[in-house]
C-alpha atoms as a PDB file:
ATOM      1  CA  UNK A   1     118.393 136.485  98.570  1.00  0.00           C
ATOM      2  CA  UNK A   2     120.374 133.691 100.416  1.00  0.00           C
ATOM      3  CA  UNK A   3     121.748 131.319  98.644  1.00  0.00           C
ATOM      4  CA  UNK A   4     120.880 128.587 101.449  1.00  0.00           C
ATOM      5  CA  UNK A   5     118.228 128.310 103.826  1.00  0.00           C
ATOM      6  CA  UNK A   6     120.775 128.101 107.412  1.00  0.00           C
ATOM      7  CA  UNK A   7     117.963 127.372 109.992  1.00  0.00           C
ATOM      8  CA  UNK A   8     114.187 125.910 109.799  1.00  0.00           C
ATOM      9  CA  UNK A   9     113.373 129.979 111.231  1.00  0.00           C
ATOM     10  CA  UNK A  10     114.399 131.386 107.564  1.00  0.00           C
ATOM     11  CA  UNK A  11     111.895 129.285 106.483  1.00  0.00           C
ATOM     12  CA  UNK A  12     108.090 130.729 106.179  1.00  0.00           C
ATOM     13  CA  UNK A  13     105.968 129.398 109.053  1.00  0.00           C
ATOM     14  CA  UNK A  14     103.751 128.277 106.643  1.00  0.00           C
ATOM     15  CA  UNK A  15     106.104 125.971 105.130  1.00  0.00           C
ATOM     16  CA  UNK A  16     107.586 124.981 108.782  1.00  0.00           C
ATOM     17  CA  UNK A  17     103.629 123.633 109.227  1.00  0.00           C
ATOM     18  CA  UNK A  18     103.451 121.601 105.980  1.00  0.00           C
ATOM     19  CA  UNK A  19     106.683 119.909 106.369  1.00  0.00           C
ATOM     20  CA  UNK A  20     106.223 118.989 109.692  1.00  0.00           C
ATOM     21  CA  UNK A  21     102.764 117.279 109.053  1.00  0.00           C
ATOM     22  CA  UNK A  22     105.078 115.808 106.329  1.00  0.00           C
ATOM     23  CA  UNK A  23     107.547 114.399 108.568  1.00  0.00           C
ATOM     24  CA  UNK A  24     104.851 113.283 111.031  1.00  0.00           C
ATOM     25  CA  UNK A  25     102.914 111.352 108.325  1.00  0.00           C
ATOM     26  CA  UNK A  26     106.119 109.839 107.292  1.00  0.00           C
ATOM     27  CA  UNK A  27     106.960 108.931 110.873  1.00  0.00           C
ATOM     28  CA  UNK A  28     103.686 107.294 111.915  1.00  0.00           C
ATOM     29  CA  UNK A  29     103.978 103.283 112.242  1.00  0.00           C
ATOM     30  CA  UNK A  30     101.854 101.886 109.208  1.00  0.00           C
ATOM     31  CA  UNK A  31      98.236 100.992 110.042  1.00  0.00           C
END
């Protein structure tokens, strides 16, 4: 198991999806 996750592509795509709705929830000017 690796010790650290080196690039978003070691990541499960799964995971890749959530955080980017994250990120793009986050981002969004408030309404």
């Amino acid at each position: 198991i690796r010790g650290r996750v080196r690039d978003w592509t070691d990541l499960e795509p799964e995971l890749i999806g959530r955080v980017e709705e994250l990120i793009d929830f986050v981002t969004q000017p408030a309404s």
